[in-house]
Structures are given as C-alpha cells and as structure tokens.
N, C-alpha and C. Protein backbone atom coordinates (compact mmCIF):
# COMPACT_ATOMS: atom_id res chain seq x y z
N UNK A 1 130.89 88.46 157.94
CA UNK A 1 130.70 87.20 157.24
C UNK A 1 130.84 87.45 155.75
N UNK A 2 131.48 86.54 154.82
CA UNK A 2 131.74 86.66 153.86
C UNK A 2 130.68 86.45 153.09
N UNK A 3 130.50 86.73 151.61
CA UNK A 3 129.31 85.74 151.23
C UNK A 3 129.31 84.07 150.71
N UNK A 4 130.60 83.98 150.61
CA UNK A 4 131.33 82.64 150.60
C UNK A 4 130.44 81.84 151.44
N UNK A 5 130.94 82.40 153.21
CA UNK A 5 130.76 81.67 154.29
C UNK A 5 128.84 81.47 154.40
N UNK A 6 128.45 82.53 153.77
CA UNK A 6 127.05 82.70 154.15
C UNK A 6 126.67 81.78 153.10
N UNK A 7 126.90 81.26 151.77
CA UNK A 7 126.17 80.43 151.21
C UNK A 7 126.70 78.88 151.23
N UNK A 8 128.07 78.58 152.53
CA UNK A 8 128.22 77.29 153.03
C UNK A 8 127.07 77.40 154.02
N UNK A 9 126.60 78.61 154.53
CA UNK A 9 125.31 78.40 155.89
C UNK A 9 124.61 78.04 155.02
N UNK A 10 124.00 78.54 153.88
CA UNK A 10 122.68 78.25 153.61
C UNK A 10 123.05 76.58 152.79
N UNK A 11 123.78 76.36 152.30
CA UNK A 11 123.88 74.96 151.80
C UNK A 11 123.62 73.92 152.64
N UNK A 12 124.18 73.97 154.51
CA UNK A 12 124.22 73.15 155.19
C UNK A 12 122.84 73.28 155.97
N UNK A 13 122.29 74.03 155.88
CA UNK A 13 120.94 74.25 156.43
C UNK A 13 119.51 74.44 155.18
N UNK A 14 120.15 74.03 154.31
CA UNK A 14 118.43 73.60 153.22
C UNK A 14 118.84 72.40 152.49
N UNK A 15 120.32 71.75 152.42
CA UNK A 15 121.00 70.71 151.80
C UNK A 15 120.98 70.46 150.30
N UNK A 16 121.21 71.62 150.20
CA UNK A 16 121.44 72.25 148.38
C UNK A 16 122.70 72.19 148.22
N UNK A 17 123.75 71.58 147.23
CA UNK A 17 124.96 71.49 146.95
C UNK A 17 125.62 72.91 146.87
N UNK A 18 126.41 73.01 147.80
CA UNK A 18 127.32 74.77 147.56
C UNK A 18 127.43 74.71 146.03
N UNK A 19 127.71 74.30 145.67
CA UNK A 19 127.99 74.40 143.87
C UNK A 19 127.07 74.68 143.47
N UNK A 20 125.77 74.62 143.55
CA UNK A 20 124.29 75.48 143.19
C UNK A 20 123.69 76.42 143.63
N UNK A 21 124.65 76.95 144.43
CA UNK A 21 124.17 78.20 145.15
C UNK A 21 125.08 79.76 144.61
N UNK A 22 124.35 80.36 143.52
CA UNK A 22 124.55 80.72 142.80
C UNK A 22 124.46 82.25 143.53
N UNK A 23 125.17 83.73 143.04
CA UNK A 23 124.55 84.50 143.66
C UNK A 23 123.18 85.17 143.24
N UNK A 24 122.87 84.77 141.64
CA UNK A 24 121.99 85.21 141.47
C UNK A 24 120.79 84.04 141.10
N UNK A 25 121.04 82.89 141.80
CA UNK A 25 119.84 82.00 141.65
C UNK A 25 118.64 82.28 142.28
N UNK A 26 117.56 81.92 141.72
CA UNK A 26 116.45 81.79 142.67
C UNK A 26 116.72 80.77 143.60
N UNK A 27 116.22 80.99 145.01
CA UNK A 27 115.76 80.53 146.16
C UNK A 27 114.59 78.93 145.69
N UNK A 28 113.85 79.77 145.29
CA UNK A 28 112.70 78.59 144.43
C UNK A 28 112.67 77.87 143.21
N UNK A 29 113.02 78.69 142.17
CA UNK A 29 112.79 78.14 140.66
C UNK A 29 114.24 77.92 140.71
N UNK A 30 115.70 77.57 140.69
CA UNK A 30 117.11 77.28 140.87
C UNK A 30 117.47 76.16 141.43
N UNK A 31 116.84 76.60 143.18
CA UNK A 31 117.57 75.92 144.38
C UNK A 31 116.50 75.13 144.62
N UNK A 32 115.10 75.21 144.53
CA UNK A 32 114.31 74.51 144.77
C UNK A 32 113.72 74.44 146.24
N UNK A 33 114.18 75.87 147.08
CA UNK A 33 113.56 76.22 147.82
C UNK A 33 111.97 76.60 148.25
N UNK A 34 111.18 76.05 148.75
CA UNK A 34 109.75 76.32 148.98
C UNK A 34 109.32 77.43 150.17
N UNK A 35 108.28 77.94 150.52
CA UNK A 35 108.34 79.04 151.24
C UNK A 35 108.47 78.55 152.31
N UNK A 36 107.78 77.33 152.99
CA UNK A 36 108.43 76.64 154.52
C UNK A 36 109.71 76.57 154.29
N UNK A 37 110.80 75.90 153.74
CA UNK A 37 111.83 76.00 154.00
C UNK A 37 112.72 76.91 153.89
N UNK A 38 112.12 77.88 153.24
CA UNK A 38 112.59 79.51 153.17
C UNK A 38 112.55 80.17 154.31
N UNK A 39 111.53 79.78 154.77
CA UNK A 39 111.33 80.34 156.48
C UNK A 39 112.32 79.70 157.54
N UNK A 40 112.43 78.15 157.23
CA UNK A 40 113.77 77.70 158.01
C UNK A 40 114.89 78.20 158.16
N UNK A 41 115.27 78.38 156.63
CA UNK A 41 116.46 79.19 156.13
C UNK A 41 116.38 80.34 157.07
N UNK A 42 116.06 81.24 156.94
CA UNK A 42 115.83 82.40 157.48
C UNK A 42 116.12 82.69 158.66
N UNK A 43 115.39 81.47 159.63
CA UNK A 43 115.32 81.60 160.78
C UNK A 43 116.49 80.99 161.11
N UNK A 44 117.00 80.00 160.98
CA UNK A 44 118.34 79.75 161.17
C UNK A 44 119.64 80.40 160.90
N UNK A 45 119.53 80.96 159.96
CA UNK A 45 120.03 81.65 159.43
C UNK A 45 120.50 83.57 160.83
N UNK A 46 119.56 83.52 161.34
CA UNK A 46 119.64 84.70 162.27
C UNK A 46 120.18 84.34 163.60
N UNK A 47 119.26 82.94 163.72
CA UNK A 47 120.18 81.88 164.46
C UNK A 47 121.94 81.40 164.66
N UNK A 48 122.02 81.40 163.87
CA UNK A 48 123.49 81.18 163.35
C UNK A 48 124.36 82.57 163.51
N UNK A 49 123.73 83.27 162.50
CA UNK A 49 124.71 84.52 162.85
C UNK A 49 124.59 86.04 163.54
N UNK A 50 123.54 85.80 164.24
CA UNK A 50 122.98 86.86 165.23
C UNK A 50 122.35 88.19 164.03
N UNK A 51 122.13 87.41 162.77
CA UNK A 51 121.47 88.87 161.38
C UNK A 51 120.09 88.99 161.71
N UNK A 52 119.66 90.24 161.73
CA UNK A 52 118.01 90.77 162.52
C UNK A 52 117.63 90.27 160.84
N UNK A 53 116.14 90.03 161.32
CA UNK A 53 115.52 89.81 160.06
C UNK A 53 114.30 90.65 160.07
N UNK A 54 114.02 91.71 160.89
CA UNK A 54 113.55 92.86 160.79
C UNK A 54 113.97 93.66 159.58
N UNK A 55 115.04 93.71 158.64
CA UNK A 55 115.95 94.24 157.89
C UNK A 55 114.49 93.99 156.27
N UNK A 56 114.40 92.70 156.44
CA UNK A 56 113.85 92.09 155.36
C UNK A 56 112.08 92.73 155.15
N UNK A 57 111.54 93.47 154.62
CA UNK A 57 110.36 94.31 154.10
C UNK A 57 109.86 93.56 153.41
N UNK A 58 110.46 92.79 152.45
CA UNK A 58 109.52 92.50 150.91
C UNK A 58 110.36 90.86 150.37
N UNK A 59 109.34 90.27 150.12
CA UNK A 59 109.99 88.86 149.39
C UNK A 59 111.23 89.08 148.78
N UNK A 60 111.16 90.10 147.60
CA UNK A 60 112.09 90.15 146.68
C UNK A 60 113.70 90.10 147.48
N UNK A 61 113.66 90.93 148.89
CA UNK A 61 115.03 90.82 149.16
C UNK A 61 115.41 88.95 149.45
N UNK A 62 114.84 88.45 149.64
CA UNK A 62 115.05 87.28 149.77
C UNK A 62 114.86 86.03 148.57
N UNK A 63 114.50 86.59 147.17
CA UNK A 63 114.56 85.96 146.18
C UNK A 63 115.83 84.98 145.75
N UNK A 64 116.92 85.66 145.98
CA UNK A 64 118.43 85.05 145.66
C UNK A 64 119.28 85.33 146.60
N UNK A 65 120.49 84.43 146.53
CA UNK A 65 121.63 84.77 147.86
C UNK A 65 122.16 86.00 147.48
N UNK A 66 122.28 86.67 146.73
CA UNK A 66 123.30 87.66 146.80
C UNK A 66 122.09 88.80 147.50
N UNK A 67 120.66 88.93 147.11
CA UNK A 67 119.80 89.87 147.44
C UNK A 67 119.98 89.53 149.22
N UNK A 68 120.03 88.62 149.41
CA UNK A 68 119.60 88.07 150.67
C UNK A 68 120.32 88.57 151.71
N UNK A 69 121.71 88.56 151.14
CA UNK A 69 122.91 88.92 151.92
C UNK A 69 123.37 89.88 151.80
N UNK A 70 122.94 91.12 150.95
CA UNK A 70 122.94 92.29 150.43
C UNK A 70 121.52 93.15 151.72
N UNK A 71 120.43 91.96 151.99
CA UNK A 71 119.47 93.11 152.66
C UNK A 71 120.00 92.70 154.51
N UNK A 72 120.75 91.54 154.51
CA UNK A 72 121.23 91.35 155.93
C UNK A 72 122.27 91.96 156.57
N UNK A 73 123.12 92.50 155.31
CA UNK A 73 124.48 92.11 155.95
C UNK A 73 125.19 93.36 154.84
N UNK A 74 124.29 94.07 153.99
CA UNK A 74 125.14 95.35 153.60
C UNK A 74 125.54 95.24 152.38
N UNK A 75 126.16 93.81 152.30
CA UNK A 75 127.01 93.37 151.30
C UNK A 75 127.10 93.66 149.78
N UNK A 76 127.89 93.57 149.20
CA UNK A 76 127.37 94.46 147.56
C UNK A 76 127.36 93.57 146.87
C-alpha cells in the first residue's frame, strides 16, 4: 500500500478532506482527530488492510500519518 492510498483510507474513514491529511500533521491538533475516533481509525484501518496493530507500542507512533504508516507498514 502506498502512502497515497493509505491516507485516501484514512480520509474516507474519519471524513477529513485528503487535502488535510498531511504527512506530518497531527492526528488531533491538525486533523482534529479525538482518541475515540482514533481508535476507529485504527481499527478499521487493520480492517481494511489486513495491518496487525500489535506493531503499535506507544501513542507517538500514531501521532501523524506518516508515523502511522511508517510503524504499520515499514514505510519511510
């Protein structure tokens, strides 16, 4: 998965404009993500593309899309 494709997932599943989904935005203070819907995200998110979320240890990897998709998926 690209990270392109991964932040049309997260746009269509928290309904944040792709154009604000920045790689280094916050989740919360940016996108205006809250921790319930962070958890949606998430979970759908593994949903969608079969990514373990066992991977994820600590908030911080999940602060911004690029961290996010960097602790799922490798990505640089």
């Amino acid at each position: 998965m690209t990270f392109e494709q991964f932040c049309t997932l997260i746009s269509e599943i928290s309904h944040v404009p792709l154009e604000e989904i920045k790689e280094d935005a916050s989740f919360r203070d940016d996108l205006g993500i809250d921790s319930l819907q962070m958890v949606n995200v998430l979970v759908e998110l593994a949903e969608k593309t079969g990514a373990g979320l066992g991977s994820l240890t600590d908030s911080e990897q999940f602060s911004t899309p690029k961290k996010l998709y960097k602790a799922l998926y490798g990505g640089n």
